[in-house]
PDB file of N, CA and C in Angstrom:
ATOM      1  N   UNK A   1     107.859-167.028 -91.991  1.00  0.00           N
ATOM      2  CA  UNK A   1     109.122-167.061 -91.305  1.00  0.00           C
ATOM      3  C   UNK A   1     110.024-168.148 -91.884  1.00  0.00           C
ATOM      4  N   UNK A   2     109.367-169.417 -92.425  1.00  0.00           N
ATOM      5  CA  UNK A   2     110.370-170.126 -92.353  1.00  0.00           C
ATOM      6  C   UNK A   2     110.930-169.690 -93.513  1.00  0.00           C
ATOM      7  N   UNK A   3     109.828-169.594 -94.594  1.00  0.00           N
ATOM      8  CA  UNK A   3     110.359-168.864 -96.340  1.00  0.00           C
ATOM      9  C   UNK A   3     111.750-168.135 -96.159  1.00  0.00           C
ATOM     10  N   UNK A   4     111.491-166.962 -95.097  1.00  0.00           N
ATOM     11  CA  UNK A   4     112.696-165.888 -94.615  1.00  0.00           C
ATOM     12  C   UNK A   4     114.386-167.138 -94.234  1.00  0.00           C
ATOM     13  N   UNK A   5     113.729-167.945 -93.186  1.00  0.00           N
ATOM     14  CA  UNK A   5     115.011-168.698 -92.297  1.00  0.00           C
ATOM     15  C   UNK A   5     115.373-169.873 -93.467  1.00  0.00           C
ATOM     16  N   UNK A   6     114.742-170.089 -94.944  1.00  0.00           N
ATOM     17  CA  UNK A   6     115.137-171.203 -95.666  1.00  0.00           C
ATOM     18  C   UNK A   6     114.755-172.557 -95.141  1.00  0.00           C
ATOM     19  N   UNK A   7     114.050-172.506 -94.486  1.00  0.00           N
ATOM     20  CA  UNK A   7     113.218-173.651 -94.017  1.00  0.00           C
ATOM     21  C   UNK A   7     112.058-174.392 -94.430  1.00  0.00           C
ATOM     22  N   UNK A   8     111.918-175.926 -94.188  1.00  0.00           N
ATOM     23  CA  UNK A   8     111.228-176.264 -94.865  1.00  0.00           C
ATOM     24  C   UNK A   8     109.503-175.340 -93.949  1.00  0.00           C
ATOM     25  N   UNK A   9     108.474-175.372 -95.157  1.00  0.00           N
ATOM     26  CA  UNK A   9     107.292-174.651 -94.362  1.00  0.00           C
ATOM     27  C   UNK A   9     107.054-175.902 -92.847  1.00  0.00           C
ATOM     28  N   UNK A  10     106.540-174.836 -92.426  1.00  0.00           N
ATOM     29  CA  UNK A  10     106.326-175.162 -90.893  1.00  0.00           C
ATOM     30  C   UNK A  10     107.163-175.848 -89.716  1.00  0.00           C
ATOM     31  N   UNK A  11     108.363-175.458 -90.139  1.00  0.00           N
ATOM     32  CA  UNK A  11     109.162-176.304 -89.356  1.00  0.00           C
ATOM     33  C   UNK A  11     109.651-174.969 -88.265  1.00  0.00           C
ATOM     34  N   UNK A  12     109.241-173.902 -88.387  1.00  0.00           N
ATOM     35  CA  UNK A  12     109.274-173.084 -87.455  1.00  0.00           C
ATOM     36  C   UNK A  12     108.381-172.885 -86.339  1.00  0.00           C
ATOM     37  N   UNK A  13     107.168-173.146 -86.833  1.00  0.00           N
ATOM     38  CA  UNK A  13     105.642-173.847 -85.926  1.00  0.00           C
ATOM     39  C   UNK A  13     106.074-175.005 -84.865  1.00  0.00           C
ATOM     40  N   UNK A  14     107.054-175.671 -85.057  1.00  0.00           N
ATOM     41  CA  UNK A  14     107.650-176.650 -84.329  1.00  0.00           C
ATOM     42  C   UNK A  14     108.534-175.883 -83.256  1.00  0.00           C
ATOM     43  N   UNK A  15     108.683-174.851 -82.984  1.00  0.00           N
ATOM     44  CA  UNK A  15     109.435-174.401 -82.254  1.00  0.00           C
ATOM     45  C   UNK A  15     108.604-174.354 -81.313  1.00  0.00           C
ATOM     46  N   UNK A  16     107.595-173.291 -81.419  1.00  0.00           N
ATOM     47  CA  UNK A  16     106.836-172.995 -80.333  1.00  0.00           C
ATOM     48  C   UNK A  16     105.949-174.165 -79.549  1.00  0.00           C
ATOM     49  N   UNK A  17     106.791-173.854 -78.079  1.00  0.00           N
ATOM     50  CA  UNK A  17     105.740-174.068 -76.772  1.00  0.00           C
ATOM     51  C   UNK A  17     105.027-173.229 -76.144  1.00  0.00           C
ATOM     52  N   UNK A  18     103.645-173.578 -76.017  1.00  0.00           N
ATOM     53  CA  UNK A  18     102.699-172.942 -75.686  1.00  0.00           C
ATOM     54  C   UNK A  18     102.497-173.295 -74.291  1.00  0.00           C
ATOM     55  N   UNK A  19     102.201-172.339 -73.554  1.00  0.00           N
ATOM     56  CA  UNK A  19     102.128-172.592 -71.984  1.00  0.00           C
ATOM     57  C   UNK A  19     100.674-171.518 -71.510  1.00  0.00           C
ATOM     58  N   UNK A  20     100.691-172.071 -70.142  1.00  0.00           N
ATOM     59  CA  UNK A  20      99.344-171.422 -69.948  1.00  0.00           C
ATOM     60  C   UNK A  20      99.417-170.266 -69.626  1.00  0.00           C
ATOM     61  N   UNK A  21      98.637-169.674 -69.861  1.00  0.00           N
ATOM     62  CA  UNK A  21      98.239-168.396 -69.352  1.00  0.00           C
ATOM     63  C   UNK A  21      98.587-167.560 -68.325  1.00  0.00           C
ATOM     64  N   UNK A  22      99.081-166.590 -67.787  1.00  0.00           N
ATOM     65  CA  UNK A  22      98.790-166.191 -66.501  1.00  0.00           C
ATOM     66  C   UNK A  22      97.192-165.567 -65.722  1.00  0.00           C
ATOM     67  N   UNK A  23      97.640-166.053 -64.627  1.00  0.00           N
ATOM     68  CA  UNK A  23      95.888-165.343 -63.833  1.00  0.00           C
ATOM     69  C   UNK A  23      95.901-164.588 -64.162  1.00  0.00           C
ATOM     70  N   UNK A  24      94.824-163.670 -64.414  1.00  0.00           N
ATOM     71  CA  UNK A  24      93.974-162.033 -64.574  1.00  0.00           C
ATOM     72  C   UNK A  24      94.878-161.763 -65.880  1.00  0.00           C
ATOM     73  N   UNK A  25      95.463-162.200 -66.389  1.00  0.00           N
ATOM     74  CA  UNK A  25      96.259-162.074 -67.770  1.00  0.00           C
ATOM     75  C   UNK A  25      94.954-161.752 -68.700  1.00  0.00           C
ATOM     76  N   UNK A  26      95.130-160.539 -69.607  1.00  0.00           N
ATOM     77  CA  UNK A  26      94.475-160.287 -70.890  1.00  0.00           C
ATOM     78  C   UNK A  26      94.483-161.591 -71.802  1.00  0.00           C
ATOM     79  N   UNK A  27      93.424-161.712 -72.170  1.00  0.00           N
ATOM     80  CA  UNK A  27      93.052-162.407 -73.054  1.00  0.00           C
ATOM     81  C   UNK A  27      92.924-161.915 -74.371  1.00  0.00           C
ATOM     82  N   UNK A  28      93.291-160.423 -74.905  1.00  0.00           N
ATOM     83  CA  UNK A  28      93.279-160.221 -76.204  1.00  0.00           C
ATOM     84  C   UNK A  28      93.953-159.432 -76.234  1.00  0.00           C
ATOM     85  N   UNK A  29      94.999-158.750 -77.361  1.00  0.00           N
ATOM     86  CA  UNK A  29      95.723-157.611 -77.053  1.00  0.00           C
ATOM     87  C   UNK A  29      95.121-157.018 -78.719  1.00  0.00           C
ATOM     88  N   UNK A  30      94.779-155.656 -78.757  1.00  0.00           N
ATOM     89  CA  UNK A  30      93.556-155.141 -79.806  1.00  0.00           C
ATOM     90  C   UNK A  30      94.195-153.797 -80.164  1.00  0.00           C
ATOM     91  N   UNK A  31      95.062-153.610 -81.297  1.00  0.00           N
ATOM     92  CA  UNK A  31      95.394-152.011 -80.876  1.00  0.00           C
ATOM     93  C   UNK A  31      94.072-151.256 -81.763  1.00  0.00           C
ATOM     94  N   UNK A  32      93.685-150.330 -81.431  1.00  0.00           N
ATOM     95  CA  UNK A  32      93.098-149.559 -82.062  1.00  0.00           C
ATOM     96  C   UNK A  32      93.125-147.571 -81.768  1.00  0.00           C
ATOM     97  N   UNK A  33      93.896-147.264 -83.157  1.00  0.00           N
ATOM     98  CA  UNK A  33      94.394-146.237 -83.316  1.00  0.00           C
ATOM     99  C   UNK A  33      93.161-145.149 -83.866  1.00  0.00           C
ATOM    100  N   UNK A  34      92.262-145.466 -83.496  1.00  0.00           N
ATOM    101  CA  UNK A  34      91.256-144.482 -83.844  1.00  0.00           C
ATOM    102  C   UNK A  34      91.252-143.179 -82.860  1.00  0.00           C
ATOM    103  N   UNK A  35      91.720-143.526 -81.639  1.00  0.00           N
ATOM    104  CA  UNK A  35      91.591-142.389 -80.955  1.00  0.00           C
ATOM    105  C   UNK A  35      92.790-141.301 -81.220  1.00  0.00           C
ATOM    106  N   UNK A  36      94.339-141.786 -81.492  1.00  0.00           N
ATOM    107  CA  UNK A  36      95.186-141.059 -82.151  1.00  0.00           C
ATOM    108  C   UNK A  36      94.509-140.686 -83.782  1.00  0.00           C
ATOM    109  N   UNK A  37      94.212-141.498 -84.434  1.00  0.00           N
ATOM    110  CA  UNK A  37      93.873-141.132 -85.547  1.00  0.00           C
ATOM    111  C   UNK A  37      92.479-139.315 -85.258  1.00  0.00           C
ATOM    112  N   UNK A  38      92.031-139.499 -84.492  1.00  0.00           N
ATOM    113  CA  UNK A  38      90.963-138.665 -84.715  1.00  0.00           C
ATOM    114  C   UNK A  38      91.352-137.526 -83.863  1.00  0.00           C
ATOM    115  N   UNK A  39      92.243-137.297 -82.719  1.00  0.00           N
ATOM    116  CA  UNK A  39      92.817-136.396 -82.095  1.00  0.00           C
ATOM    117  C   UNK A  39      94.365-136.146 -82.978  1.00  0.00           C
ATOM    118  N   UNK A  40      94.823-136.462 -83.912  1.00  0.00           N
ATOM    119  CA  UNK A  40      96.303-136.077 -83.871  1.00  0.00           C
ATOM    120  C   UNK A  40      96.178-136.182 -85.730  1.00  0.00           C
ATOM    121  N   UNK A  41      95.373-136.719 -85.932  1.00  0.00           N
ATOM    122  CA  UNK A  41      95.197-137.262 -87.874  1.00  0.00           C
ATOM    123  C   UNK A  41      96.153-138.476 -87.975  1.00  0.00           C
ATOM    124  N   UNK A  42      96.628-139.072 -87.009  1.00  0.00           N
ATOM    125  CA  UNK A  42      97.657-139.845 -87.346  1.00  0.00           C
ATOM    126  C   UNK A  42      97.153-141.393 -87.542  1.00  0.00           C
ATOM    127  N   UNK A  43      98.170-142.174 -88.938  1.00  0.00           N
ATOM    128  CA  UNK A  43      97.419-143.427 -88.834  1.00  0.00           C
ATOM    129  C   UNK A  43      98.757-144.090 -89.376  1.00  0.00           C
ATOM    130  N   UNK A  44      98.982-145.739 -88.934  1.00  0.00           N
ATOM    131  CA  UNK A  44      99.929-146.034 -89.492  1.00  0.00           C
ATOM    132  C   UNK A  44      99.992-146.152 -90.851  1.00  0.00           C
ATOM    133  N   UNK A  45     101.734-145.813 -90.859  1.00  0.00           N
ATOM    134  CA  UNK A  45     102.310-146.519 -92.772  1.00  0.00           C
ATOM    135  C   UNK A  45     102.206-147.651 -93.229  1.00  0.00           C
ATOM    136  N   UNK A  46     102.406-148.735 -92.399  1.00  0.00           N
ATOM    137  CA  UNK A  46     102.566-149.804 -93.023  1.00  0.00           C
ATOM    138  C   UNK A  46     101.300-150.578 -91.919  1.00  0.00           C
ATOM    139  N   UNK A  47     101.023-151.752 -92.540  1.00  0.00           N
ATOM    140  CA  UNK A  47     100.195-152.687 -91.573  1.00  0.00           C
ATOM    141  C   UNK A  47     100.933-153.428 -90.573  1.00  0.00           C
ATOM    142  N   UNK A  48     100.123-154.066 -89.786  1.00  0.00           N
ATOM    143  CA  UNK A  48     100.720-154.618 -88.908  1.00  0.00           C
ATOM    144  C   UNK A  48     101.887-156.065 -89.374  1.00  0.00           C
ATOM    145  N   UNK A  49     101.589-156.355 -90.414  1.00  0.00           N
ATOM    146  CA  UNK A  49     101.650-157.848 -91.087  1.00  0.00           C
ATOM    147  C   UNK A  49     102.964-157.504 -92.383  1.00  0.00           C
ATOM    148  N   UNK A  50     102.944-156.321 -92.362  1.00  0.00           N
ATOM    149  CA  UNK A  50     104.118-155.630 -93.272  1.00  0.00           C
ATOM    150  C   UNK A  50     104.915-155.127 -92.295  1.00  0.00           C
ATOM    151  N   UNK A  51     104.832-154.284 -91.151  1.00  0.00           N
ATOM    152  CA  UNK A  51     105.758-154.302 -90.137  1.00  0.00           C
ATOM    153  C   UNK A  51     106.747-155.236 -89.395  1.00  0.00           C
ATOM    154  N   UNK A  52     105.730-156.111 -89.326  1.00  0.00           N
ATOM    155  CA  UNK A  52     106.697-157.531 -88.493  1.00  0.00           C
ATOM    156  C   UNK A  52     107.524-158.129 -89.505  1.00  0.00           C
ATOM    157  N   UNK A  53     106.850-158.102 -91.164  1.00  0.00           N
ATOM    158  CA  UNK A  53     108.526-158.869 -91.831  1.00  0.00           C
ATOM    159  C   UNK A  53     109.137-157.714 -92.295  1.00  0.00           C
ATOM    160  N   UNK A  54     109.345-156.340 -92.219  1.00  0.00           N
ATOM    161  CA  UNK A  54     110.392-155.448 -92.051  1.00  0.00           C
ATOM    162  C   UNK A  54     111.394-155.856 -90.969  1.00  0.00           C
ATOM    163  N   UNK A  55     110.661-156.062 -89.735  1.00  0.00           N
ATOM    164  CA  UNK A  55     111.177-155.744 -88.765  1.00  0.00           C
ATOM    165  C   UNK A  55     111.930-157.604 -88.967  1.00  0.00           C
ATOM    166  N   UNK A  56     111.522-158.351 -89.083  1.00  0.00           N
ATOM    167  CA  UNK A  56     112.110-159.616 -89.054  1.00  0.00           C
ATOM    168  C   UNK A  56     113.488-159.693 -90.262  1.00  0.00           C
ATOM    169  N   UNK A  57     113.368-158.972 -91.320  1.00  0.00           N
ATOM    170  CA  UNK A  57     114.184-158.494 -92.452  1.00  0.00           C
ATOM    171  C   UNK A  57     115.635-157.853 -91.544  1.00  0.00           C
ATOM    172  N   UNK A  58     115.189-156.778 -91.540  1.00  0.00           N
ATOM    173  CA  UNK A  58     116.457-156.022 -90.280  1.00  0.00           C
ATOM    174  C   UNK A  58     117.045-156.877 -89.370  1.00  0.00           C
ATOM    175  N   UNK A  59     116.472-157.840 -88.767  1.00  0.00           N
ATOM    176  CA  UNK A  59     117.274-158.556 -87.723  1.00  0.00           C
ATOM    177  C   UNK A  59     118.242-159.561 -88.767  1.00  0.00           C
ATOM    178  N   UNK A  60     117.119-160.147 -89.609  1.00  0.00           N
ATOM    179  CA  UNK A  60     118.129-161.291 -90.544  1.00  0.00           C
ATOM    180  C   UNK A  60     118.977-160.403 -91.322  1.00  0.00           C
ATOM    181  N   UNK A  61     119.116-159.417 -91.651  1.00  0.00           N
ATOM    182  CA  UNK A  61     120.203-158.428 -92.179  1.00  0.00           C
ATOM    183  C   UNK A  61     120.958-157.960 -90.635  1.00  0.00           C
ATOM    184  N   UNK A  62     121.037-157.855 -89.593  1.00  0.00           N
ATOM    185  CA  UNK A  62     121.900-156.991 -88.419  1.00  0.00           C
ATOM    186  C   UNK A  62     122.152-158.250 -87.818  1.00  0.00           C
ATOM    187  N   UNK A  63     122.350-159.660 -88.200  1.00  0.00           N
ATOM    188  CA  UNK A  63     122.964-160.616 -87.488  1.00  0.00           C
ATOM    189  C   UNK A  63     124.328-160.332 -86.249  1.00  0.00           C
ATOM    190  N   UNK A  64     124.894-159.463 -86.708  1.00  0.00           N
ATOM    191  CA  UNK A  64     126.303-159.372 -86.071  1.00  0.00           C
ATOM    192  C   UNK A  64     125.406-158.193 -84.973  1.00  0.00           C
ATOM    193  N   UNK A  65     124.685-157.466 -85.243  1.00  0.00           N
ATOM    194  CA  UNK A  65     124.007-156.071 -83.535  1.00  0.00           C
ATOM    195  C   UNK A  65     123.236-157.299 -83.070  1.00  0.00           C
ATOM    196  N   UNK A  66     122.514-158.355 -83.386  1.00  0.00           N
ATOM    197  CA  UNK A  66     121.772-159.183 -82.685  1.00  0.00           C
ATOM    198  C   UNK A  66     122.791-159.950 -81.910  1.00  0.00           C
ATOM    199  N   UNK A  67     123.995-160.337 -82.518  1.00  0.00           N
ATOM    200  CA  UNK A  67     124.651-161.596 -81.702  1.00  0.00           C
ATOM    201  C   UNK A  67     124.848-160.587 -80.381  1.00  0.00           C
ATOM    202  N   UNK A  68     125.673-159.914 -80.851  1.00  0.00           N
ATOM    203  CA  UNK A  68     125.981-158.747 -79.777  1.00  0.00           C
ATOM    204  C   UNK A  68     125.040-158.539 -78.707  1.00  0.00           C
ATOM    205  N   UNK A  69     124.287-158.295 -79.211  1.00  0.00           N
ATOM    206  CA  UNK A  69     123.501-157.924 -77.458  1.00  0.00           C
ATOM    207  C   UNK A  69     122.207-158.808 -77.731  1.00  0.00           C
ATOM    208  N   UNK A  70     122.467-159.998 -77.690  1.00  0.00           N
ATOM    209  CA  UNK A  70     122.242-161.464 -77.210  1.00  0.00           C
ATOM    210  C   UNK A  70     123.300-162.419 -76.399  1.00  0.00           C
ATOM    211  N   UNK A  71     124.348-161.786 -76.717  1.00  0.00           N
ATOM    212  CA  UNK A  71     125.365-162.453 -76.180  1.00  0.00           C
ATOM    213  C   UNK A  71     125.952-161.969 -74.464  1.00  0.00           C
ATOM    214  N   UNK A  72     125.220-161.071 -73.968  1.00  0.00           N
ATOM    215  CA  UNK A  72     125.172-160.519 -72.928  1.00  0.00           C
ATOM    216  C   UNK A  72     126.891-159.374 -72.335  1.00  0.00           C
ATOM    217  N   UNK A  73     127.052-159.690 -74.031  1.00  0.00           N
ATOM    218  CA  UNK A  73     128.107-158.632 -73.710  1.00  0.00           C
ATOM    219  C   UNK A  73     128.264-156.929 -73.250  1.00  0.00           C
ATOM    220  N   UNK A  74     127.132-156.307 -73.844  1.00  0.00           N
ATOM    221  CA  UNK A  74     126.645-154.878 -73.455  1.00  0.00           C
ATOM    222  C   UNK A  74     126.868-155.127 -71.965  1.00  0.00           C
ATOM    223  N   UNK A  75     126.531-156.011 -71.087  1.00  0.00           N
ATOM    224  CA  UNK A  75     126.384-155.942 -69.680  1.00  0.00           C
ATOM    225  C   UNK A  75     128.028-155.689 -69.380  1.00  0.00           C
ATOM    226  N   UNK A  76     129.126-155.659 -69.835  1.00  0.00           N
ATOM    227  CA  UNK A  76     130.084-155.265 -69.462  1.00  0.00           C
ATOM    228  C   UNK A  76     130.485-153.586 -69.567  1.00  0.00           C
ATOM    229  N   UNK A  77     129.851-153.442 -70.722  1.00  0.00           N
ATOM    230  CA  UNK A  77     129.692-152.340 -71.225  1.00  0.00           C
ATOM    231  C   UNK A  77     129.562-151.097 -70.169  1.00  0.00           C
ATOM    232  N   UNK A  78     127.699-151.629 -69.523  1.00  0.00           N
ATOM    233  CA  UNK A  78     127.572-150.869 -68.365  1.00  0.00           C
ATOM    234  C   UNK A  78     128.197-150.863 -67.382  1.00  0.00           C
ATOM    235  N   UNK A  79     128.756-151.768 -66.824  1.00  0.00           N
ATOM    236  CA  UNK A  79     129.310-151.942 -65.880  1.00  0.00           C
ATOM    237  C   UNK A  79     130.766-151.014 -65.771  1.00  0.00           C
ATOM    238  N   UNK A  80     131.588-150.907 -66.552  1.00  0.00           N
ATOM    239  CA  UNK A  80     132.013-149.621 -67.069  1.00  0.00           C
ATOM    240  C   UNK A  80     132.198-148.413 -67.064  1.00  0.00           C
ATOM    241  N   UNK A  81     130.690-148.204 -67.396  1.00  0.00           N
ATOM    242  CA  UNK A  81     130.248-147.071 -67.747  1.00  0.00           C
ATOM    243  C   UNK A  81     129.750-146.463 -66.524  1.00  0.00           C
ATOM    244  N   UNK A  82     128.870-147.060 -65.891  1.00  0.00           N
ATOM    245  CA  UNK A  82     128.066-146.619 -64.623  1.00  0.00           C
ATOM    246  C   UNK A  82     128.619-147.450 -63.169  1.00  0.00           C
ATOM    247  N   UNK A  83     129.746-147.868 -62.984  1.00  0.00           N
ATOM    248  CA  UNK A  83     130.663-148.411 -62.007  1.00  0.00           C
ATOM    249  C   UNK A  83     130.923-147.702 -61.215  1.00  0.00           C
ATOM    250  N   UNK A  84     129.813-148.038 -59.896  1.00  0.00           N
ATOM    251  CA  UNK A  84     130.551-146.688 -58.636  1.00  0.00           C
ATOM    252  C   UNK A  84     132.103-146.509 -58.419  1.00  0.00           C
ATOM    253  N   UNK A  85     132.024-145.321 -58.395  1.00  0.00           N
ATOM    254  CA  UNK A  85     133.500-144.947 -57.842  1.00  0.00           C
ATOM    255  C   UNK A  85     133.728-144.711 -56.360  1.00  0.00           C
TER     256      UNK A  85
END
């Protein structure tokens, strides 16, 4: 990430706060696509670890759709749109 944001290494590791857990909260999250894979033939294209810097790529390329609906402007949008009459 930081390579991506031009940062020095690990200065993005500095961001994160870690907090506890919630009760009865999962303790592992595990996907396993064997059961689609063997009912449907289906398996993913890319890995999981090639997905997330696609997907991190697109956001640092769509800066201006991220500000946008980060900026809580869409909420006017709806309001608008779906505004009892």
């Amino acid at each position: 990430m930081d390579e991506k944001l031009g940062r020095a290494p690990g200065e993005s590791e500095q961001l994160i706060t870690y907090v506890k857990d919630r009760p009865g909260h999962d303790r592992r999250y595990a996907i396993d696509a064997s059961k689609i894979n063997k009912e449907l033939g289906w398996k993913p294209s890319v890995t999981f670890e090639e997905g997330l810097s696609q997907t991190i790529d697109w956001y640092l390329e769509n800066t201006e759709w991220l500000e946008h609906v980060t900026s809580g402007a869409y909420q006017q949008y709806y309001e608008q749109q779906y505004a009892v009459k």
